[in-house]
Protein backbone atom coordinates (compact mmCIF):
# COMPACT_ATOMS: atom_id res chain seq x y z
CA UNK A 1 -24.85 -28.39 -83.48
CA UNK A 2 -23.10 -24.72 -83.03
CA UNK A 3 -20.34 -24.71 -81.17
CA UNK A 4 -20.75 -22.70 -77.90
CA UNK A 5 -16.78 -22.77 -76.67
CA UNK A 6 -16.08 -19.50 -74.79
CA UNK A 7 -13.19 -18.10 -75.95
CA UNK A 8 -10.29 -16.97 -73.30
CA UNK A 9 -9.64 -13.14 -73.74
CA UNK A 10 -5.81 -13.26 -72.93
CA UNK A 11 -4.13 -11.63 -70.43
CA UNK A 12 -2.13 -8.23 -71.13
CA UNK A 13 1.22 -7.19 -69.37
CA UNK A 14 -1.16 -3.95 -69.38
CA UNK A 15 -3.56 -6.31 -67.09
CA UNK A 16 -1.25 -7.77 -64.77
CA UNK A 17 0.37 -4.11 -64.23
CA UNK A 18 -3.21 -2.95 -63.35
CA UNK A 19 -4.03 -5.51 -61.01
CA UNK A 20 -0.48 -4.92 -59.06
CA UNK A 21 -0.98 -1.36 -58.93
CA UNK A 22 -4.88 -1.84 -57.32
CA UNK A 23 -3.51 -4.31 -54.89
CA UNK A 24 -0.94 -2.16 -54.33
CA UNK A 25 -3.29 0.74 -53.53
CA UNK A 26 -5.32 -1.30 -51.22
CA UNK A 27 -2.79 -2.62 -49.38
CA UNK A 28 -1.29 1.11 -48.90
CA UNK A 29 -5.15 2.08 -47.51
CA UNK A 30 -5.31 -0.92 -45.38
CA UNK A 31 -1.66 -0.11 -43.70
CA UNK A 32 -2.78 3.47 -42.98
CA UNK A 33 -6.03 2.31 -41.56
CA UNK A 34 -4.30 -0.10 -39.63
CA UNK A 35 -1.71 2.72 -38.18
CA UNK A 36 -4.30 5.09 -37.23
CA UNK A 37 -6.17 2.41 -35.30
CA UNK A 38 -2.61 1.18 -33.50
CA UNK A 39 -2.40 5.36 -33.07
CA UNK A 40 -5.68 5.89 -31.51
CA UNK A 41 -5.18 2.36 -29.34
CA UNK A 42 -1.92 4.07 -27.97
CA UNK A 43 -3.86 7.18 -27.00
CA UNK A 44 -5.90 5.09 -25.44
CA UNK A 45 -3.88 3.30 -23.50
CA UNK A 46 -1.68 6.30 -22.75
CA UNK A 47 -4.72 8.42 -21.36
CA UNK A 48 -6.37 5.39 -18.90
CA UNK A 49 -2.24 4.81 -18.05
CA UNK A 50 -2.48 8.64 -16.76
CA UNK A 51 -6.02 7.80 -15.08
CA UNK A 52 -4.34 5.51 -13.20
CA UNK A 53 -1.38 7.23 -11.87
CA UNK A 54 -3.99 10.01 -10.97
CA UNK A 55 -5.93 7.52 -8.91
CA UNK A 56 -2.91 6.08 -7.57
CA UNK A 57 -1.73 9.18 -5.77
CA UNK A 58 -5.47 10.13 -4.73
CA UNK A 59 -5.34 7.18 -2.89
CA UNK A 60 -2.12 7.18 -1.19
CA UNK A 61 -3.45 10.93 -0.18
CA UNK A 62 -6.64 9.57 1.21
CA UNK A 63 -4.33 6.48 2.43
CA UNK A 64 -2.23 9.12 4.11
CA UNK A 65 -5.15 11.24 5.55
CA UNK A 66 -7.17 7.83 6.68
CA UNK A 67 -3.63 6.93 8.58
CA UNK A 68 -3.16 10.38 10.29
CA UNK A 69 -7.53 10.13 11.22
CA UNK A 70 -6.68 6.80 12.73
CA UNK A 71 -3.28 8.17 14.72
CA UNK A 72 -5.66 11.10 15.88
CA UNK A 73 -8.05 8.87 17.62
CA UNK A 74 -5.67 6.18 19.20
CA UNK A 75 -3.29 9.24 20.16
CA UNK A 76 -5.82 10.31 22.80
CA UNK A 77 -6.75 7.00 23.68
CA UNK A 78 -3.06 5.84 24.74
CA UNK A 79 -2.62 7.78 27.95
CA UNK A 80 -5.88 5.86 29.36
CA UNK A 81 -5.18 2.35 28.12
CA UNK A 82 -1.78 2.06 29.20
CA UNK A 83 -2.71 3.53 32.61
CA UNK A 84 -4.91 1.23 33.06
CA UNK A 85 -2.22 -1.42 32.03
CA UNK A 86 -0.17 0.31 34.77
CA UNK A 87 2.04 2.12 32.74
CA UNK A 88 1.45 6.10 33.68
CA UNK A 89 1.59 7.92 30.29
CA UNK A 90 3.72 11.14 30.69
CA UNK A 91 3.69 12.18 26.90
CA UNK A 92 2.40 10.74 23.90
CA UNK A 93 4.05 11.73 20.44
CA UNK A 94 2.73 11.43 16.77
CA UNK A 95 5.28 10.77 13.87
CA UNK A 96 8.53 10.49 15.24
CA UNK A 97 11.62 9.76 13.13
CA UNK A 98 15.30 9.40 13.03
CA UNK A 99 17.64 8.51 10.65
CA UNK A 100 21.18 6.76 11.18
CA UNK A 101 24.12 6.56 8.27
CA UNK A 102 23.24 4.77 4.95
CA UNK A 103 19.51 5.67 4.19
CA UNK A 104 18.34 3.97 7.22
CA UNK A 105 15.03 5.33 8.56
CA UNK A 106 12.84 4.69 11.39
CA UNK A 107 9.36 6.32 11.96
CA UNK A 108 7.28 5.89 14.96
CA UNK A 109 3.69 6.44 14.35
CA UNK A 110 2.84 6.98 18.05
CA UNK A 111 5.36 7.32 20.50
CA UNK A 112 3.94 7.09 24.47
CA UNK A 113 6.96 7.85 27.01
CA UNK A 114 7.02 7.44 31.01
CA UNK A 115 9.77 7.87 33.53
CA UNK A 116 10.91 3.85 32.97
CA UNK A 117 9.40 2.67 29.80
CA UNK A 118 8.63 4.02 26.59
CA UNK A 119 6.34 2.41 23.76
CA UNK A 120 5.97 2.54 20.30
CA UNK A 121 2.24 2.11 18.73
CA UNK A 122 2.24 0.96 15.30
CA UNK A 123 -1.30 2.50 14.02
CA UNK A 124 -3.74 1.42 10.50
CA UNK A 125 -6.47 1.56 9.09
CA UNK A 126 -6.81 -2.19 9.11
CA UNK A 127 -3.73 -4.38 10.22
CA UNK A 128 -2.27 -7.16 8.72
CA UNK A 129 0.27 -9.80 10.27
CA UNK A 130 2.37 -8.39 7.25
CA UNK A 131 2.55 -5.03 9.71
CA UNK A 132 2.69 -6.66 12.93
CA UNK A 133 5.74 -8.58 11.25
CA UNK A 134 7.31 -4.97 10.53
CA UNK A 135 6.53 -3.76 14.11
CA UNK A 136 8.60 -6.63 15.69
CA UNK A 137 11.59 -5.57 13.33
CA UNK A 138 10.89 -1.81 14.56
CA UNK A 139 11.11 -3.21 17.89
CA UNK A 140 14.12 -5.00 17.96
CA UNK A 141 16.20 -1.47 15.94
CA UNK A 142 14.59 0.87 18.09
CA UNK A 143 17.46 1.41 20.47
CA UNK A 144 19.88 1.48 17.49
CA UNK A 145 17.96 4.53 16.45
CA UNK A 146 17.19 6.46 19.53
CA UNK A 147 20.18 5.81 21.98
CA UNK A 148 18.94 8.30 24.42
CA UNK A 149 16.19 5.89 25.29
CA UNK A 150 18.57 3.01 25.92
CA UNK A 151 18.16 2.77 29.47
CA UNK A 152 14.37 2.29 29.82
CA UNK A 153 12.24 -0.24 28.77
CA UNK A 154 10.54 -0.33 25.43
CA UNK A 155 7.34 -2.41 24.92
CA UNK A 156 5.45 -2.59 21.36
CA UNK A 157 1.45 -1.88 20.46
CA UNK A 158 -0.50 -2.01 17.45
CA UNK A 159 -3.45 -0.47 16.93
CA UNK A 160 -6.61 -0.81 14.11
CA UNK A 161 -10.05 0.21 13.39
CA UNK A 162 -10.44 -3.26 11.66
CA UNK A 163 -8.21 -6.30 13.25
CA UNK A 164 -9.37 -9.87 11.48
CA UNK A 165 -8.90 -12.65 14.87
CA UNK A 166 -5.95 -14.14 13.43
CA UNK A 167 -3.90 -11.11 13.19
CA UNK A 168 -4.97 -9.93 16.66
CA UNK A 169 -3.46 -12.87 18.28
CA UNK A 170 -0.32 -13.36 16.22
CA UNK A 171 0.26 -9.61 17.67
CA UNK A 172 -0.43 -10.91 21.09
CA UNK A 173 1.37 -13.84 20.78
CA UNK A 174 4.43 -11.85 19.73
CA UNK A 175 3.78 -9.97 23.20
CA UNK A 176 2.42 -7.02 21.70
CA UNK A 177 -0.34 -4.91 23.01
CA UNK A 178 -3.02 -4.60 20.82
CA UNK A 179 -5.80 -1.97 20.76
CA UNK A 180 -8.47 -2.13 18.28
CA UNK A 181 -11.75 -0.68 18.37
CA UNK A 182 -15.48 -1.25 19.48
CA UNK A 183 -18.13 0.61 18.44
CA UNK A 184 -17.51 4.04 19.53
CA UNK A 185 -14.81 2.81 21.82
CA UNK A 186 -10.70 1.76 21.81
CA UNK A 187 -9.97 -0.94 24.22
CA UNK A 188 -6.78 -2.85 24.59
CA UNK A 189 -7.44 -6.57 23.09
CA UNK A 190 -5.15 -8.38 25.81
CA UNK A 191 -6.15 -10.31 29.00
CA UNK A 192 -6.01 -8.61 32.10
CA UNK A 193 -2.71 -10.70 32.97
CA UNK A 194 -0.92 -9.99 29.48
CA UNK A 195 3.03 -9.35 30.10
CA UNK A 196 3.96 -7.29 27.24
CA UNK A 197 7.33 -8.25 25.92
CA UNK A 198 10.20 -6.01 26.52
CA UNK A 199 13.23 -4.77 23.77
């Protein structure tokens, strides 16, 4: 019987030094693949990360306009509701501010002043207790901020397009007035008997 043994063909330095140098070569192409896809990810990400700060401040404009729309229907509005609350409404004023030592600010988006009383109408889109919570705070600085005012009495409103029940009577609960709207119409939310709290 011939013998059918397959002989080895040995293995040259010559081989080895090949075989490096054509791993070494791939491995080279696979790192610079591998950079220009982390490259092009970072592009990527850097261009949606711009997206998004453009978006951002498009909405804090339209957030902004929305606010001052909202401020420009309740501003009317306020002289007839509080009448009707008896409080006689000599002025109403939009986006009053003041500012007292060490970066403290106070702004007032509505501002509805008498001979005896003065109030301050917090105004949204839609209101959250998270803003009726902020109010109150407003409330209790106000005279801090606008001394001249000290001698009358201040009373606190809020004021919505869309108020969820809950929120509406945490406001009135904290003795606010709260005016919200229905259908084409604003109309305070309080009973008839409501005593608004006074700062």
């Amino acid at each position: 019987m011939p013998n059918t043994a397959v002989t080895a063909t040995p293995v040259t330095l010559d081989d080895v030094w090949k075989a490096f140098m054509e791993t070494d070569r791939k491995m080279q192409e696979t790192e610079k693949i591998l950079r220009e896809m982390f490259a092009e990810t970072d592009r990527q990400i850097q261009a949606v990360s711009k997206q998004m700060k453009e978006t951002d401040r498009k909405l804090d404009r339209l957030g902004g306009r929305l606010g001052e729309f909202v401020e420009g229907l309740v501003a009317p509005a306020c002289k007839t509701l509080f009448t009707q609350r008896g409080i006689p409404v000599h002025r109403v004023s939009r986006r009053v501010e003041a500012d007292l030592p060490g970066g403290r600010h106070m702004e007032i988006d509505l501002f509805v002043v008498n001979t005896d009383a003065v109030a301050l109408v917090e105004v949204k889109s839609k209101l959250e207790v998270s803003d009726v919570r902020d109010h109150l705070e407003r409330m209790g600085e106000f005279k801090e901020f606008f001394p001249e005012y000290s001698n009358k009495r201040a009373i606190g409103a809020v004021a919505a397009m869309v108020i969820e029940k809950n929120v509406r009577q945490f406001a009135i609960n904290q003795g606010l007035f709260v005016i919200e709207q229905v259908g084409d119409t604003l109309r305070m939310a309080n009973e008839d008997n409501f005593v608004p709290k006074s700062w």
